[in-house]
PDB file of N, CA and C in Angstrom:
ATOM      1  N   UNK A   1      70.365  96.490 -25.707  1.00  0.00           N
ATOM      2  CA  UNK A   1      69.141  96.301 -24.948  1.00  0.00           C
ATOM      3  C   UNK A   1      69.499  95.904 -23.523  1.00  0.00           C
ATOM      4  N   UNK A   2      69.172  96.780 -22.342  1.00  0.00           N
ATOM      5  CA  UNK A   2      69.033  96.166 -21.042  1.00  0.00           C
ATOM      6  C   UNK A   2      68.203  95.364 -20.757  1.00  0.00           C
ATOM      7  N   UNK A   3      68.418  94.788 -19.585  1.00  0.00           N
ATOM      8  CA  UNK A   3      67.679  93.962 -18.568  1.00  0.00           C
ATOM      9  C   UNK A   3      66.853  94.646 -17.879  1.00  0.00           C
ATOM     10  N   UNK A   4      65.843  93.942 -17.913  1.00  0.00           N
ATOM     11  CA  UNK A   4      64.898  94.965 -16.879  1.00  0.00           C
ATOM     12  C   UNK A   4      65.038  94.133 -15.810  1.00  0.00           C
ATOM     13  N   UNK A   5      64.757  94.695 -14.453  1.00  0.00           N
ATOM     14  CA  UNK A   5      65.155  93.949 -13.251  1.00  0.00           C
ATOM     15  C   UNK A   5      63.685  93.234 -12.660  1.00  0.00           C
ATOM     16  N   UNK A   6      64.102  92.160 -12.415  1.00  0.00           N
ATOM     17  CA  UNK A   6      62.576  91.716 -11.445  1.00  0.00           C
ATOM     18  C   UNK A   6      63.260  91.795 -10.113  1.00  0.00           C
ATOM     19  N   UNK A   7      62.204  91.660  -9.698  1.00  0.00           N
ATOM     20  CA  UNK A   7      61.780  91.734  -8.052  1.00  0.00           C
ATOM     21  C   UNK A   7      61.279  90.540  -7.130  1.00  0.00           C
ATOM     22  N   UNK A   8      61.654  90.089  -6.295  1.00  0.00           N
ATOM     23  CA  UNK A   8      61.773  88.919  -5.345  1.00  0.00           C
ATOM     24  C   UNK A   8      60.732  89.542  -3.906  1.00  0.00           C
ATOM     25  N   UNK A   9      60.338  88.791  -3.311  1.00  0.00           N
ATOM     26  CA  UNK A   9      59.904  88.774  -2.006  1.00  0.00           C
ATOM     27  C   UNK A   9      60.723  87.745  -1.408  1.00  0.00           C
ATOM     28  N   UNK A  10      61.301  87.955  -0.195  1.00  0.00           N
ATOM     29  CA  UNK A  10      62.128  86.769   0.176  1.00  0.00           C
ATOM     30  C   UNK A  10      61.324  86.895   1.742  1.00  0.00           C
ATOM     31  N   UNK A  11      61.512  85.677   2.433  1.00  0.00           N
ATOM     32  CA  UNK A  11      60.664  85.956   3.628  1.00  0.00           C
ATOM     33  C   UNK A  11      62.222  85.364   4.768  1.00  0.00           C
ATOM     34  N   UNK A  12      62.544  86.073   6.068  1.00  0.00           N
ATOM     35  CA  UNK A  12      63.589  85.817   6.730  1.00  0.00           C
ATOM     36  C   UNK A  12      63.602  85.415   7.895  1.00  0.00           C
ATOM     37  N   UNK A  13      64.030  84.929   8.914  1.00  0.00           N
ATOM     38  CA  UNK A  13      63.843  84.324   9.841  1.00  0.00           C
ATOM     39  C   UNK A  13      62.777  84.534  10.979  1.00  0.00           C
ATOM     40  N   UNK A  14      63.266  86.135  11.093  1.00  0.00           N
ATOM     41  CA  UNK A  14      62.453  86.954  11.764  1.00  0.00           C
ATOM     42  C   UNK A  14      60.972  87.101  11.685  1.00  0.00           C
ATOM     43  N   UNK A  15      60.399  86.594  10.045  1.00  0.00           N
ATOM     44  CA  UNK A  15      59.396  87.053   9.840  1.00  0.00           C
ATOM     45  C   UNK A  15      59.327  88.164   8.921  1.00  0.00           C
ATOM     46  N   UNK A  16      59.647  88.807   9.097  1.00  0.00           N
ATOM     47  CA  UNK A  16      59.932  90.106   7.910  1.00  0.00           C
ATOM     48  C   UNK A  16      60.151  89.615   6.403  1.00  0.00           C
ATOM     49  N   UNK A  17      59.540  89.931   5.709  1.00  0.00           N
ATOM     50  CA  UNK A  17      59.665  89.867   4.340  1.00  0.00           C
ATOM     51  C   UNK A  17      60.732  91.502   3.588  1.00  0.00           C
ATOM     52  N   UNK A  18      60.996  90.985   2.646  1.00  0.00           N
ATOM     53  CA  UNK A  18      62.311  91.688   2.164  1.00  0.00           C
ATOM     54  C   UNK A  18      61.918  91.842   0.464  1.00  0.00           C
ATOM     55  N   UNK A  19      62.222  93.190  -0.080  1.00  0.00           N
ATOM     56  CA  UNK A  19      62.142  92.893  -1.934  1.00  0.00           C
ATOM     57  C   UNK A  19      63.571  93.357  -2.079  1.00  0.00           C
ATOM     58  N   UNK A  20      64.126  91.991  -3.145  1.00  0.00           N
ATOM     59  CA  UNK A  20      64.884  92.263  -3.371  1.00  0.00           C
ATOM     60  C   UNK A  20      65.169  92.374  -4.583  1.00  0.00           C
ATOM     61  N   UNK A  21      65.282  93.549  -5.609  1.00  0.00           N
ATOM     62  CA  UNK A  21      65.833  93.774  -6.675  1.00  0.00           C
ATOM     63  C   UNK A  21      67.005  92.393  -7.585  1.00  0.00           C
ATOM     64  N   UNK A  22      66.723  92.003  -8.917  1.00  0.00           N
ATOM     65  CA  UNK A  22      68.009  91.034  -9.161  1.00  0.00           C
ATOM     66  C   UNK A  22      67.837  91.626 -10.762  1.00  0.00           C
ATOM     67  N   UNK A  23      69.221  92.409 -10.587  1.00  0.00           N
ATOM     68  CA  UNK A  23      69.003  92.961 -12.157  1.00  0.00           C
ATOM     69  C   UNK A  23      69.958  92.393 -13.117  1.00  0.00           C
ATOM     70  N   UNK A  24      70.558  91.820 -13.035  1.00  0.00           N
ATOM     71  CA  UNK A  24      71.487  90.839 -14.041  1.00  0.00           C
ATOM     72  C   UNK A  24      70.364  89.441 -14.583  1.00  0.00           C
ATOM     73  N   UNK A  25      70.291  89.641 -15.652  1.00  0.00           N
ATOM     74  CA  UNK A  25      69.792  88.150 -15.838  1.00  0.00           C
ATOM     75  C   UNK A  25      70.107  86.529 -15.410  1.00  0.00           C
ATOM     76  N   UNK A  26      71.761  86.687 -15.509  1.00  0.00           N
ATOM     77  CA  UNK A  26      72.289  85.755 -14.715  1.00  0.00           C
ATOM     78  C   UNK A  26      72.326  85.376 -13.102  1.00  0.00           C
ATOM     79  N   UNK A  27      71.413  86.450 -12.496  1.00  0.00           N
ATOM     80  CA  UNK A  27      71.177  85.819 -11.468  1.00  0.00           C
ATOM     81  C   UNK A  27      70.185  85.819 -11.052  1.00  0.00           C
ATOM     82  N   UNK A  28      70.374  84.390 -10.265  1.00  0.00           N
ATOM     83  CA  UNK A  28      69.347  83.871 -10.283  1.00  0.00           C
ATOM     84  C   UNK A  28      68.551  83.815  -8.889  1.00  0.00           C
ATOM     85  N   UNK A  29      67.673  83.108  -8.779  1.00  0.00           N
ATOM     86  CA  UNK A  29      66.728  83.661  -7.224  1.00  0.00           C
ATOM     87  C   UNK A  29      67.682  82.526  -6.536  1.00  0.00           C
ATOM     88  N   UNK A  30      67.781  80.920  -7.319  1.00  0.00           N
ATOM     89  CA  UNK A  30      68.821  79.918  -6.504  1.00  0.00           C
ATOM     90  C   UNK A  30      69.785  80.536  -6.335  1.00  0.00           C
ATOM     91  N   UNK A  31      70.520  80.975  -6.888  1.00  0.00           N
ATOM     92  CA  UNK A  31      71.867  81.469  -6.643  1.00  0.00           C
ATOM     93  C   UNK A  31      71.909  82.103  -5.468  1.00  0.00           C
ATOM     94  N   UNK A  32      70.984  83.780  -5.266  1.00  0.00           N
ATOM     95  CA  UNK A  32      70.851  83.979  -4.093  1.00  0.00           C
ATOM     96  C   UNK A  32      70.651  83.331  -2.275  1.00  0.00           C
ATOM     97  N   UNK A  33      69.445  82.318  -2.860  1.00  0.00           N
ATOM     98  CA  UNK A  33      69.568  81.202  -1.846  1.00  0.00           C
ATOM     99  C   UNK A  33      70.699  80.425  -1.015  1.00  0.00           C
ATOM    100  N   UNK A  34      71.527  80.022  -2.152  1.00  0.00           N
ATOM    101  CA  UNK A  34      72.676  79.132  -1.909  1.00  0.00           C
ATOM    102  C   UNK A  34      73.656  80.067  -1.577  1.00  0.00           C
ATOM    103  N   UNK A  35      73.154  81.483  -1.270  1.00  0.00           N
ATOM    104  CA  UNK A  35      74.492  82.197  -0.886  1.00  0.00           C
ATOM    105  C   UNK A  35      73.978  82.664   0.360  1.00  0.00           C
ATOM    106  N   UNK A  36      72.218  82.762   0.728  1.00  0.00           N
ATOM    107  CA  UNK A  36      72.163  83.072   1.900  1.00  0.00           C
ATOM    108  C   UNK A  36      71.379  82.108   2.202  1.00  0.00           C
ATOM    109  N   UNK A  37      71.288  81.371   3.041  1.00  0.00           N
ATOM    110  CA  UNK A  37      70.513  80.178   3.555  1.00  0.00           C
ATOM    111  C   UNK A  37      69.596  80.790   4.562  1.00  0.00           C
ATOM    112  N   UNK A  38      69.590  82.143   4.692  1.00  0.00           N
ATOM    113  CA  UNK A  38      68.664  82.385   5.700  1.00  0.00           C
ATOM    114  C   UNK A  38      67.504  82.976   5.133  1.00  0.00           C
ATOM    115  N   UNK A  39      67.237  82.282   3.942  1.00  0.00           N
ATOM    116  CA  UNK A  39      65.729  82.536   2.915  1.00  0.00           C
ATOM    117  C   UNK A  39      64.614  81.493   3.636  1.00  0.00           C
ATOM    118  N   UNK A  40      63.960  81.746   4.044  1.00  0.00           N
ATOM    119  CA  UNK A  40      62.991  80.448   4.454  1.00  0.00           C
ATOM    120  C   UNK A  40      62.142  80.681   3.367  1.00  0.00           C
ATOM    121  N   UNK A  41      61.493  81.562   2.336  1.00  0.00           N
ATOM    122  CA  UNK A  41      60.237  81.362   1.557  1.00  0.00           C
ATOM    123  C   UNK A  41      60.617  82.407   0.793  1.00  0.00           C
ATOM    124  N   UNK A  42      59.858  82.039  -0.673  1.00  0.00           N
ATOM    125  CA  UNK A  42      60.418  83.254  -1.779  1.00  0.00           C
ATOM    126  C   UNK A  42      59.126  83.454  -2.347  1.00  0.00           C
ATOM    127  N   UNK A  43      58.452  84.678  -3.096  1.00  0.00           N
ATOM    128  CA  UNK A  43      57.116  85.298  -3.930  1.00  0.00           C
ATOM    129  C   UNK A  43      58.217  85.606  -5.131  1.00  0.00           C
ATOM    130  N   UNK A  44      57.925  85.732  -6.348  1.00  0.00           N
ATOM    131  CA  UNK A  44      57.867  86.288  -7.573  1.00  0.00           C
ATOM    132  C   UNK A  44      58.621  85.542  -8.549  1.00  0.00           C
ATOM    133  N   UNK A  45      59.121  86.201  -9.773  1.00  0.00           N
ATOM    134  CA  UNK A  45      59.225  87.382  -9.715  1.00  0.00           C
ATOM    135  C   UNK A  45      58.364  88.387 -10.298  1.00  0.00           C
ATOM    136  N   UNK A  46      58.589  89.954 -10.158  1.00  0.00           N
ATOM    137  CA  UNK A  46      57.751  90.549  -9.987  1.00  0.00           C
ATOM    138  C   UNK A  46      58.141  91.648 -10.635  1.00  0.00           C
ATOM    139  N   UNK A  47      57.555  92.083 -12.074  1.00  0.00           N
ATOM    140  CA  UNK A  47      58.802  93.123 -13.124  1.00  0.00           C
ATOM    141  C   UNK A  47      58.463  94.660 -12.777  1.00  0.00           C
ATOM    142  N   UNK A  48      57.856  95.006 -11.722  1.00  0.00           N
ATOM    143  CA  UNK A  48      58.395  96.046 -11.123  1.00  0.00           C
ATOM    144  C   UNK A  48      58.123  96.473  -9.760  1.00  0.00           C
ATOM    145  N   UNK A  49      59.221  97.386  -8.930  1.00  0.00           N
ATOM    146  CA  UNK A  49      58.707  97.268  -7.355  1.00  0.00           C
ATOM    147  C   UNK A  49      57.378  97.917  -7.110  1.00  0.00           C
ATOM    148  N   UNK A  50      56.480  98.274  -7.772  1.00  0.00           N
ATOM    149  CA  UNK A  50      55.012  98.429  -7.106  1.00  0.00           C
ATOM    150  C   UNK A  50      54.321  97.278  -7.074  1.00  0.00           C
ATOM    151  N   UNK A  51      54.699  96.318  -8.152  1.00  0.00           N
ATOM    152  CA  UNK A  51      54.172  95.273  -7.849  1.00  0.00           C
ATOM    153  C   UNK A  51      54.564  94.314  -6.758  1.00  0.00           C
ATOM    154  N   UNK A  52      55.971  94.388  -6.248  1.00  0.00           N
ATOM    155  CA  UNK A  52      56.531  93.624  -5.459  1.00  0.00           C
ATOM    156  C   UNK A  52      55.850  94.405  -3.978  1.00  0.00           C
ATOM    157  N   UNK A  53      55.878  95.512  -4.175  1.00  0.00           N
ATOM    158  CA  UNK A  53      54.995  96.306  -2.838  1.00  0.00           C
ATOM    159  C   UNK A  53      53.986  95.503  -2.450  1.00  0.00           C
ATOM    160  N   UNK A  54      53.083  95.927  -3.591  1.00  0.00           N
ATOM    161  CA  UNK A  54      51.373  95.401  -3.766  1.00  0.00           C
ATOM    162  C   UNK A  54      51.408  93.955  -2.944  1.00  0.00           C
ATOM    163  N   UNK A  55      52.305  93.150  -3.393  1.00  0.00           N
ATOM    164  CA  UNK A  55      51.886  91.235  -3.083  1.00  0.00           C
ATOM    165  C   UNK A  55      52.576  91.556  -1.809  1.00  0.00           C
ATOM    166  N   UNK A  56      53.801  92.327  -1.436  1.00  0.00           N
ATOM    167  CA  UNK A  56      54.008  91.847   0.060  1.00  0.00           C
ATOM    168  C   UNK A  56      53.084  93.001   0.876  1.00  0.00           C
ATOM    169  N   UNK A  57      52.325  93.526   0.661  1.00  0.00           N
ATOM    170  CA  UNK A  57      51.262  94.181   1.642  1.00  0.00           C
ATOM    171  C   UNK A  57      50.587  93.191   1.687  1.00  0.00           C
ATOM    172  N   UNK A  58      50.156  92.272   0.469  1.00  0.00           N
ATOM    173  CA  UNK A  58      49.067  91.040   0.589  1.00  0.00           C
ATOM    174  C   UNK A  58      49.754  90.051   1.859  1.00  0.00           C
ATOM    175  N   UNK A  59      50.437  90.054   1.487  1.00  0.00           N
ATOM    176  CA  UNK A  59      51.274  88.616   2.472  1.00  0.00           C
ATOM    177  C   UNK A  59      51.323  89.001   3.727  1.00  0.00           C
ATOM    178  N   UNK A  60      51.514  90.197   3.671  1.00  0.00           N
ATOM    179  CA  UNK A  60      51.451  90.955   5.400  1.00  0.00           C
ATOM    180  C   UNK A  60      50.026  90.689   5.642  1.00  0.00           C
ATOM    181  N   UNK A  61      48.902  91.161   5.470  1.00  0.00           N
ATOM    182  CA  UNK A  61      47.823  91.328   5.569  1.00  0.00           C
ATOM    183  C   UNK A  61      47.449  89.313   5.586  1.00  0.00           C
ATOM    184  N   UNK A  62      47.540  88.667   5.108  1.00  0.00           N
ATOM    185  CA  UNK A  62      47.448  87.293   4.946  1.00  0.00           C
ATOM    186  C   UNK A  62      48.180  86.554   6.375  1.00  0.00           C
ATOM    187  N   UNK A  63      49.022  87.712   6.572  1.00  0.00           N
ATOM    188  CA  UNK A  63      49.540  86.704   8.278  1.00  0.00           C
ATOM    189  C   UNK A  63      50.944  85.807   7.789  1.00  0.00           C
ATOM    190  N   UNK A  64      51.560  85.790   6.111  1.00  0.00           N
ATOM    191  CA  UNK A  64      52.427  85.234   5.904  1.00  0.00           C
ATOM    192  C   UNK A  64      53.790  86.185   6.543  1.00  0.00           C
ATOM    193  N   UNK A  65      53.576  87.216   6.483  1.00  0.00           N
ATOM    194  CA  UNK A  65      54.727  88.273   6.660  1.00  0.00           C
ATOM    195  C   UNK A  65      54.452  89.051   7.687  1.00  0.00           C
ATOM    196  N   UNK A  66      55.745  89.480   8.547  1.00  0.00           N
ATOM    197  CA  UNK A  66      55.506  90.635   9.769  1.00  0.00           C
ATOM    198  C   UNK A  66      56.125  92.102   8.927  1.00  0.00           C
ATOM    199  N   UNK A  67      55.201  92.741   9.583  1.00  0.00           N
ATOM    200  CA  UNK A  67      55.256  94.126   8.861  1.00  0.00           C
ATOM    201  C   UNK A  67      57.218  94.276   9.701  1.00  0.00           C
ATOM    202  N   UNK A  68      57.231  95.739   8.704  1.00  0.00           N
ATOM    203  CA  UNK A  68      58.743  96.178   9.299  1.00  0.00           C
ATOM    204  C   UNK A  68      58.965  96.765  10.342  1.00  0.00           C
TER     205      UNK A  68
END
């Protein structure tokens, strides 16, 4: 049996929000963090990328996120 992958919104310095795929179970959204410190804000997770689409169009549209 695989892993199904969830999906992250990570938000970055710039403003820009980012989805990032994490398909190992063992990793984790901290893990990512503590490897890039340039996460200021995280959404999900989110078990597939239309859904991770869907919420960061919301967040754009909400003024949390700058479009790309």
């Amino acid at each position: 049996m695989t892993a199904t992958p969830k999906f992250y919104i990570v938000k970055r310095p710039a403003g820009n929000c980012e989805i990032l795929p994490l398909a190992e179970p063992s990793q984790r959204i901290a893990q990512l963090e503590e490897q890039n410190p340039s996460i200021i804000e995280k959404w999900g997770p989110y078990d597939s990328p239309e859904d991770a689409i869907a919420r960061r169009i919301g967040l754009i549209r909400a003024g949390k996120c700058q479009p790309q």
